[in-house]
Every structure is written in structure tokens, then in C-alpha cells.
PDB file of N, CA and C in Angstrom:
ATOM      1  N   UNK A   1      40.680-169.918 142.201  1.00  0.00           N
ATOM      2  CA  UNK A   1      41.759-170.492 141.436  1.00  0.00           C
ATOM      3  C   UNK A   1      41.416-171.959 141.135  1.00  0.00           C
ATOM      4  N   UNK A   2      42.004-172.245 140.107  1.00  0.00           N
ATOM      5  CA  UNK A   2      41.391-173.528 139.427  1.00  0.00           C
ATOM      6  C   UNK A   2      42.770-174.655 140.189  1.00  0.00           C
ATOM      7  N   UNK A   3      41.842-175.731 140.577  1.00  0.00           N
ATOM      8  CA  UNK A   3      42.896-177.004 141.305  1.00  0.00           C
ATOM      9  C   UNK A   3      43.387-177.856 139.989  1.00  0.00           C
ATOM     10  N   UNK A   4      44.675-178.226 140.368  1.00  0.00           N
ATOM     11  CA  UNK A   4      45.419-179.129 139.277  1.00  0.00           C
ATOM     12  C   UNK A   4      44.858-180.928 139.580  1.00  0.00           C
ATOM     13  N   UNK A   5      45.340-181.618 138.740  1.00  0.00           N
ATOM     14  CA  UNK A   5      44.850-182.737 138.515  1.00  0.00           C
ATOM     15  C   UNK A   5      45.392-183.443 139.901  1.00  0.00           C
ATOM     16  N   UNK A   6      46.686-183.073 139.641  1.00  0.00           N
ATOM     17  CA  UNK A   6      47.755-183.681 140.934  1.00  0.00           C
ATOM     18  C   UNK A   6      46.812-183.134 142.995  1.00  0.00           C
ATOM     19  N   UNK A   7      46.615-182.201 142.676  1.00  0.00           N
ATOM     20  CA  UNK A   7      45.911-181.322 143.858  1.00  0.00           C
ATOM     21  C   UNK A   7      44.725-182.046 143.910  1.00  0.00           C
ATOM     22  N   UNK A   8      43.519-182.752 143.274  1.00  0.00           N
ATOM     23  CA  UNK A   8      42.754-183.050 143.330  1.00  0.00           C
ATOM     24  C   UNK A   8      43.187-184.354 143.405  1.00  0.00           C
ATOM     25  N   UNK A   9      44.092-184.996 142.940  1.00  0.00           N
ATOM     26  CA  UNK A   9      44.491-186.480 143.490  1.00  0.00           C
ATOM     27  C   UNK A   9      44.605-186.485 144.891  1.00  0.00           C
ATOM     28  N   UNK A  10      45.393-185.546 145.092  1.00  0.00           N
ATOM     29  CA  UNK A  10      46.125-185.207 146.767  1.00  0.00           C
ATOM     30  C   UNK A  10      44.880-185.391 147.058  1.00  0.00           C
ATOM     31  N   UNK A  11      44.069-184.612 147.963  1.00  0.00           N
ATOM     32  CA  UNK A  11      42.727-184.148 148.396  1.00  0.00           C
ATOM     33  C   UNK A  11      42.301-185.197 148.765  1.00  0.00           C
ATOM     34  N   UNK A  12      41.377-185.873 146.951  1.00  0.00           N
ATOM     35  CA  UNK A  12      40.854-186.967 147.870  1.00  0.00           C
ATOM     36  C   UNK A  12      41.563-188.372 147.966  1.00  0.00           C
ATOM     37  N   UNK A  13      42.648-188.354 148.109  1.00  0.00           N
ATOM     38  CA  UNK A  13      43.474-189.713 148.492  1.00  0.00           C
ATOM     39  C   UNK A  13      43.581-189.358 150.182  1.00  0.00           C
ATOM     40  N   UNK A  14      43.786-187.986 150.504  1.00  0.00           N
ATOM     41  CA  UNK A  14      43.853-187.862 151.939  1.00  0.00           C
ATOM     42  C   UNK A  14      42.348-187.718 152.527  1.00  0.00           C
ATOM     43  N   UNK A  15      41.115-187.682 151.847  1.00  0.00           N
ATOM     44  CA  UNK A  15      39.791-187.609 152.438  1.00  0.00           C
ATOM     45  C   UNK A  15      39.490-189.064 152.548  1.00  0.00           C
ATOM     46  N   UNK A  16      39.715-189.940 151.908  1.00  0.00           N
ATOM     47  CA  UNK A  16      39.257-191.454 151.761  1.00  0.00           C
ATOM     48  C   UNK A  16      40.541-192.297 152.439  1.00  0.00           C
ATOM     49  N   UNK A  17      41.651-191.739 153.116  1.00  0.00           N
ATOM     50  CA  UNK A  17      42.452-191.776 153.961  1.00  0.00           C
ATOM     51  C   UNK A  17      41.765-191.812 155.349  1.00  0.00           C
ATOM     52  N   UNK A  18      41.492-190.918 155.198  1.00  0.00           N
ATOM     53  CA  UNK A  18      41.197-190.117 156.608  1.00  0.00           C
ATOM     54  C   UNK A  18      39.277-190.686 157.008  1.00  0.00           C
ATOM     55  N   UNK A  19      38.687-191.585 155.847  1.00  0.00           N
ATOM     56  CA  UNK A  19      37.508-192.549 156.138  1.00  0.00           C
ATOM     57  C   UNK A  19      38.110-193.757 156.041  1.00  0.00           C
ATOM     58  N   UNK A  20      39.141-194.326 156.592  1.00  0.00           N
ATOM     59  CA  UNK A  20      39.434-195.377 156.594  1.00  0.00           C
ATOM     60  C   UNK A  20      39.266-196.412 154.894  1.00  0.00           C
ATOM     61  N   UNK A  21      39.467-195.939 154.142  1.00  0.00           N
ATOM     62  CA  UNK A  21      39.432-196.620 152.966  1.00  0.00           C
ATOM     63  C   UNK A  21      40.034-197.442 152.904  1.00  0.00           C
ATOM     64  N   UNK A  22      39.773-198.791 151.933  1.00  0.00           N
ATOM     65  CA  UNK A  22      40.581-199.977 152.162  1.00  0.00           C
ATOM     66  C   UNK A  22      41.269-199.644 150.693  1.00  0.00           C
ATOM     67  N   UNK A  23      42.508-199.257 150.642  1.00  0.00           N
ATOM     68  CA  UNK A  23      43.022-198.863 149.255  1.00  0.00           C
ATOM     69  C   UNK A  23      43.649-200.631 148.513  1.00  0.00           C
ATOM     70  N   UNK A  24      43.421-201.578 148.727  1.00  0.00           N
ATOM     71  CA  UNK A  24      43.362-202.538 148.387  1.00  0.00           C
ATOM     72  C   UNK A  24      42.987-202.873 146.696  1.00  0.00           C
ATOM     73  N   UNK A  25      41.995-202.114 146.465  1.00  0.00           N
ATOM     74  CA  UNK A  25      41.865-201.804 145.290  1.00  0.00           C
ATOM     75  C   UNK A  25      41.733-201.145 144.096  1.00  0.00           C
ATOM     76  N   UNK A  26      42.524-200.604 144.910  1.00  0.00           N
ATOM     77  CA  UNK A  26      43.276-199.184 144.369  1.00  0.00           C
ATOM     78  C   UNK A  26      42.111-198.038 144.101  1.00  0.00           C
ATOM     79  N   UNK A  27      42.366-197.001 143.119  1.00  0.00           N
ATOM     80  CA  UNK A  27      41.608-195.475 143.979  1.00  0.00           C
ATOM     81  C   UNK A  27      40.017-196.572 143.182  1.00  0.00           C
ATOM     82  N   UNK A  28      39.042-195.645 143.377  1.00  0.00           N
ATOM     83  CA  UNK A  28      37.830-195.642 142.429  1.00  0.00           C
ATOM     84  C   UNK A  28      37.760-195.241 141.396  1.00  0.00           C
ATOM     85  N   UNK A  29      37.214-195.729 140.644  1.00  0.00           N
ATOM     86  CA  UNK A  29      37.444-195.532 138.654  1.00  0.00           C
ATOM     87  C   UNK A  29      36.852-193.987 138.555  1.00  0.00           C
ATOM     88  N   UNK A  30      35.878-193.608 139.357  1.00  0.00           N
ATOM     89  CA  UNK A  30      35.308-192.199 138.995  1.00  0.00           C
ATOM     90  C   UNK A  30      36.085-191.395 139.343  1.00  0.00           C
ATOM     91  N   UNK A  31      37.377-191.279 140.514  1.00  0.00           N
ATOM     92  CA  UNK A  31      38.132-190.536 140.541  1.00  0.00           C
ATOM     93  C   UNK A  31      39.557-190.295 140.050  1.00  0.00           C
ATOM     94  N   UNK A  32      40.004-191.780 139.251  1.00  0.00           N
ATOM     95  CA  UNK A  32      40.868-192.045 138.344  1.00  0.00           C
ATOM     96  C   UNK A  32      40.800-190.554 137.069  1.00  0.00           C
ATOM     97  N   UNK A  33      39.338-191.192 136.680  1.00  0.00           N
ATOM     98  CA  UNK A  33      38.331-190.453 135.196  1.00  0.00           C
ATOM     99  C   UNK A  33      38.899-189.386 135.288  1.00  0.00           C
ATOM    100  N   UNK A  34      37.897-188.858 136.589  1.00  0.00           N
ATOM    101  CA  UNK A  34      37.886-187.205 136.976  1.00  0.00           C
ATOM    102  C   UNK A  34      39.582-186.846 136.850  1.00  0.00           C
ATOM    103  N   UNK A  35      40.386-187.587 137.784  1.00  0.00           N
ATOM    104  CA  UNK A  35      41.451-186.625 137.223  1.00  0.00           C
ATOM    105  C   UNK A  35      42.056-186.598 136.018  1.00  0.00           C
ATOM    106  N   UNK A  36      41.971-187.549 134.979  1.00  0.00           N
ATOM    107  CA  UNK A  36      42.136-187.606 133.454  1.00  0.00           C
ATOM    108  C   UNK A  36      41.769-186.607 133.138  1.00  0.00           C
ATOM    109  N   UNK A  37      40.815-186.542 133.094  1.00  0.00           N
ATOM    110  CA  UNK A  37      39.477-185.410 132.204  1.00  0.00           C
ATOM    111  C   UNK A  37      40.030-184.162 132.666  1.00  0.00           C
ATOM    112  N   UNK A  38      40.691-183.531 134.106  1.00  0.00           N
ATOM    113  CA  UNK A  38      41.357-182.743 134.509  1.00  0.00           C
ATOM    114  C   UNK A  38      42.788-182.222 133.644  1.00  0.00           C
ATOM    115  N   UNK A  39      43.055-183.545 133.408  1.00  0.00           N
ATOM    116  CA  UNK A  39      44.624-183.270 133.171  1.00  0.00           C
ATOM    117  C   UNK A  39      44.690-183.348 131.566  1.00  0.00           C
ATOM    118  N   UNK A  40      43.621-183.567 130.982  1.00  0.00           N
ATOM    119  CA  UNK A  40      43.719-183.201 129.929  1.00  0.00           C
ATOM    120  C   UNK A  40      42.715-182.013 129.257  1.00  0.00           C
ATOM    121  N   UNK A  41      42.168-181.505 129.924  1.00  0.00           N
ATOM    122  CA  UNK A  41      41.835-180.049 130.173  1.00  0.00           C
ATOM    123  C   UNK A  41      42.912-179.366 130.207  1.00  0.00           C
ATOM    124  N   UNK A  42      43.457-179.165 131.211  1.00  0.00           N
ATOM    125  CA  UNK A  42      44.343-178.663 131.989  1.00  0.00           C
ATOM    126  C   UNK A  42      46.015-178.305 130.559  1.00  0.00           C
ATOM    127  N   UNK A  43      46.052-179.475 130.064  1.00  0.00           N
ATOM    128  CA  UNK A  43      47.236-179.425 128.979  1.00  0.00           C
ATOM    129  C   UNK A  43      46.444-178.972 127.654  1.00  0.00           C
ATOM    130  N   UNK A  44      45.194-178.553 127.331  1.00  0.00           N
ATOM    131  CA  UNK A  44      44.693-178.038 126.174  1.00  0.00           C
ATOM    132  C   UNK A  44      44.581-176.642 126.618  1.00  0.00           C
ATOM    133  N   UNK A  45      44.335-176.396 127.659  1.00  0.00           N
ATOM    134  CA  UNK A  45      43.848-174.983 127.579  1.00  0.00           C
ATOM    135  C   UNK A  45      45.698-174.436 127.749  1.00  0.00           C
ATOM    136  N   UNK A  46      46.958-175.217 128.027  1.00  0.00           N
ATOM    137  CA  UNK A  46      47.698-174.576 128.344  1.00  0.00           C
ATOM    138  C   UNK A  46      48.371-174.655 126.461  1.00  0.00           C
ATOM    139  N   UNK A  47      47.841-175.622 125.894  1.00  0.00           N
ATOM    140  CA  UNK A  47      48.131-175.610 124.584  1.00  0.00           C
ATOM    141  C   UNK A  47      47.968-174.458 123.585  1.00  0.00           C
ATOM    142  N   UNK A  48      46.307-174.233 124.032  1.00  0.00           N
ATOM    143  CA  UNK A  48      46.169-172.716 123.798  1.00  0.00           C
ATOM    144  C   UNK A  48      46.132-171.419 123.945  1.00  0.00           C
ATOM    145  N   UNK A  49      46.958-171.514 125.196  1.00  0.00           N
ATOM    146  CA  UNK A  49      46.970-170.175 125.508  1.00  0.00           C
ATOM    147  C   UNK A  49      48.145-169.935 125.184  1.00  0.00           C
ATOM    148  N   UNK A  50      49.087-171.073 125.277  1.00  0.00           N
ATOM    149  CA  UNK A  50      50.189-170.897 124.640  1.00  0.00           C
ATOM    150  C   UNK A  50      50.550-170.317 122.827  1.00  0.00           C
ATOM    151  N   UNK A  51      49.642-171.199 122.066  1.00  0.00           N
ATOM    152  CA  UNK A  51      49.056-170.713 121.022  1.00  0.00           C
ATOM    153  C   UNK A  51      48.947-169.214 120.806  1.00  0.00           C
ATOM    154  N   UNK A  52      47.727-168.606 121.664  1.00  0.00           N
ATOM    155  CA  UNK A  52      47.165-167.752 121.072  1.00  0.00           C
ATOM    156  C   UNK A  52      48.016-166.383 121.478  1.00  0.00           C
ATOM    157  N   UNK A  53      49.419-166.642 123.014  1.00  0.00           N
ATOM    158  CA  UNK A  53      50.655-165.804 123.507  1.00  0.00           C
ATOM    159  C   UNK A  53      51.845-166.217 122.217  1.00  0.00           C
ATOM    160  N   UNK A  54      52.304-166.591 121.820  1.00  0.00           N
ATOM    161  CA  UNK A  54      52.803-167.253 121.115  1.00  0.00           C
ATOM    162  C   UNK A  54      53.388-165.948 120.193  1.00  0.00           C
ATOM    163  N   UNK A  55      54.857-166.365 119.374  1.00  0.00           N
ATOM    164  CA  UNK A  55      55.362-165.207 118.757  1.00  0.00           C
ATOM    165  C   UNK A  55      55.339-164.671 118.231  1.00  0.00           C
ATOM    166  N   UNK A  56      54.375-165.734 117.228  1.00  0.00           N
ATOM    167  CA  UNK A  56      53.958-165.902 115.843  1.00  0.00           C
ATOM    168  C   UNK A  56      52.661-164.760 115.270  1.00  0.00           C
ATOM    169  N   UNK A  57      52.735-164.175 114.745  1.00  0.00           N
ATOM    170  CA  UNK A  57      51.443-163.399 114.669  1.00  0.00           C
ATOM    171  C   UNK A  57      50.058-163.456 113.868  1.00  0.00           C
ATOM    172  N   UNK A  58      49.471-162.891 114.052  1.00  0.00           N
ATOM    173  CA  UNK A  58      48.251-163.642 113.619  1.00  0.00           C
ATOM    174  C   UNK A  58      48.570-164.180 111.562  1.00  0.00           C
ATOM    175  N   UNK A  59      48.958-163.674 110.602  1.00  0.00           N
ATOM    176  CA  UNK A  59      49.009-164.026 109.680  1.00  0.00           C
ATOM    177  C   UNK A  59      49.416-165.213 109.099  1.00  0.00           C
ATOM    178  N   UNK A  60      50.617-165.580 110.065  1.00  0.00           N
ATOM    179  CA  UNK A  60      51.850-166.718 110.242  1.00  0.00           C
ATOM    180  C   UNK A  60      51.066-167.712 110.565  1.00  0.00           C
ATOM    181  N   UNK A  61      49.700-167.576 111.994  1.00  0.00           N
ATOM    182  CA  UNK A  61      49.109-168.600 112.072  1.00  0.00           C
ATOM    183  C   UNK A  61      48.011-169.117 111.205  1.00  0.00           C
ATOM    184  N   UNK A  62      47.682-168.278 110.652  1.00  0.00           N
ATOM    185  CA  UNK A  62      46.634-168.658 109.532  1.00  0.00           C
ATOM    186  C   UNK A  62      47.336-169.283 108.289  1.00  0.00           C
ATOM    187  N   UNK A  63      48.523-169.128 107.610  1.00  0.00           N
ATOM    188  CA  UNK A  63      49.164-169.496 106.614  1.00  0.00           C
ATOM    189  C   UNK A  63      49.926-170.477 106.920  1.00  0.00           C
ATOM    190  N   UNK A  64      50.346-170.664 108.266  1.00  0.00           N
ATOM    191  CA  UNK A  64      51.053-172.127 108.769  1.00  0.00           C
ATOM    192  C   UNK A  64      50.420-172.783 110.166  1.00  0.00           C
ATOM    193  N   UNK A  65      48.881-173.201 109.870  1.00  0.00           N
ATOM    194  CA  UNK A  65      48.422-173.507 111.180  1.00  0.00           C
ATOM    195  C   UNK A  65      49.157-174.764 111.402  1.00  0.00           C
ATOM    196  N   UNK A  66      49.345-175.071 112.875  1.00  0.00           N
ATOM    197  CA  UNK A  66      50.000-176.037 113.474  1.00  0.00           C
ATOM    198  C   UNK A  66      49.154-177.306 113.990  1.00  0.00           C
ATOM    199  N   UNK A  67      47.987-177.176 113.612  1.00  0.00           N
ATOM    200  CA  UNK A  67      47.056-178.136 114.590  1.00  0.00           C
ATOM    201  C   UNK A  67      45.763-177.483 115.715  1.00  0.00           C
ATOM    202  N   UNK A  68      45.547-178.418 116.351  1.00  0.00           N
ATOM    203  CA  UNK A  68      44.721-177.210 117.744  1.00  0.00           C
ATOM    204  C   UNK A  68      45.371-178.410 118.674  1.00  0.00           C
ATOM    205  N   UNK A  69      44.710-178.082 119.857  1.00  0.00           N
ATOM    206  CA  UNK A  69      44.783-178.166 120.984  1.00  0.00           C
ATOM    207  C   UNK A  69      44.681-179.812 121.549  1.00  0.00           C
ATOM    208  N   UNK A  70      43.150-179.912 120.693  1.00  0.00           N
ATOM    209  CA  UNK A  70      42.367-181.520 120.825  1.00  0.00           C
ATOM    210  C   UNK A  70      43.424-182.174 119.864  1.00  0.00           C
ATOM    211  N   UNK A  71      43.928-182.185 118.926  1.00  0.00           N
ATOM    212  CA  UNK A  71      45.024-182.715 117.884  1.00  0.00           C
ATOM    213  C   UNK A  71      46.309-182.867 118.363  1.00  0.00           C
ATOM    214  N   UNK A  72      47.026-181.962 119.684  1.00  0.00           N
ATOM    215  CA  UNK A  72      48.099-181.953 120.078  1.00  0.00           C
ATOM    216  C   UNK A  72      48.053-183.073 121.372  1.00  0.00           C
ATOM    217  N   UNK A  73      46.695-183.036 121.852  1.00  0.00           N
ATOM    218  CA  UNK A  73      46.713-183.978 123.119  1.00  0.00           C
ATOM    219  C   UNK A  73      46.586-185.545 122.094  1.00  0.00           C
ATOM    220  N   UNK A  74      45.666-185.307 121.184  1.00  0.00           N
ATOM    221  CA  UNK A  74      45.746-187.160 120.957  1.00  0.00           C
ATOM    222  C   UNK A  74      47.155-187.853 120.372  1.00  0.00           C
ATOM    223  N   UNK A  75      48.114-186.980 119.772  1.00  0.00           N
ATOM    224  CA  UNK A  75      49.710-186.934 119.236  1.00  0.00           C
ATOM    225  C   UNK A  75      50.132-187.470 120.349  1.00  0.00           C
ATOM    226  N   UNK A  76      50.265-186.437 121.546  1.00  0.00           N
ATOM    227  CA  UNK A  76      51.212-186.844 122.136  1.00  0.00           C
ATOM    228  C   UNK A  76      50.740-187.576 124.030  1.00  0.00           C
ATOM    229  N   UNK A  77      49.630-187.749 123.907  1.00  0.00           N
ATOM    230  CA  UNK A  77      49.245-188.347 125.143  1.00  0.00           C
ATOM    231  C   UNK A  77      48.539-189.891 124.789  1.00  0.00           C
ATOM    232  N   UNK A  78      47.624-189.934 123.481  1.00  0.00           N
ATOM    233  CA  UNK A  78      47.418-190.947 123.931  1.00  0.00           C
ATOM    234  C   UNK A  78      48.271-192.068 123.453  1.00  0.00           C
ATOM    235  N   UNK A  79      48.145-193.164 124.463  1.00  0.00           N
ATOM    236  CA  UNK A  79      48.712-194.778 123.879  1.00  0.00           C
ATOM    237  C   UNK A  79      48.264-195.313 123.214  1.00  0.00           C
ATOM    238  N   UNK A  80      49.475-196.154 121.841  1.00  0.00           N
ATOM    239  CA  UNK A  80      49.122-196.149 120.421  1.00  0.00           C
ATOM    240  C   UNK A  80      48.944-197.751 120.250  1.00  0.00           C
TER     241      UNK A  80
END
């Protein structure tokens, strides 16, 4: 089963816990990244699966496409 962004925050905030980390400066940028890159995985593939379950049937989506997936995350996640 695939771990969520939040689950992989958990994890290693309690592994670098548990090595005495000096959280002083707050987490490390590579594990900041990593869970980004997670969590916006994570909301595309649910974009499209939602998509492709969706009510609409295949004709409807071809004659009124809505966007994709990569187009719905830069709308509404990133800061403008």
C-alpha cells in the first residue's frame, strides 16, 4: 500500500526524533521536497481517477474536456 504525504511526514519526524535531532531548524529541505512531490502526486492521480470514475461518459469527455490533472494542480495549489 502506497504511504500518504502526511504518513511519511509522521515517520520521519519520529525517526530524526528518536536520533536526537536538533529541530531548531526546522525539518531538512530534502524531506520538506519529498513530501511535496508526494502530495502532489498523490492529488493528481486522485484527480484522475476521479476523472476517468466519473459520470460523465466517454463522449461528454471528449466534447467538453475539463483540463487534466497537471492543469488542475497548478489552478488550485500553486501560490500566485
Amino acid at each position: 500500500m502506497k504511504q500518504t504525504a502526511v504518513e511519511f511526514l509522521v515517520e520521519e519526524i519520529s525517526f530524526l526524533k528518536d536520533m536526537n535531532f536538533d529541530f531548531g531548524d526546522g525539518l531538512p529541505k530534502d524531506i520538506i521536497n519529498k513530501a511535496k512531490e508526494m502530495e502532489k502526486e498523490q492529488i493528481i492521480d486522485a484527480w484522475d481517477n476521479g476523472y476517468d470514475k466519473g459520470t460523465r461518459d466517454r463522449i461528454e469527455k471528449i466534447s467538453n474536456p475539463v483540463g487534466n490533472a497537471e492543469q488542475y494542480y497548478e489552478e488550485t495549489y500553486k501560490p500566485k
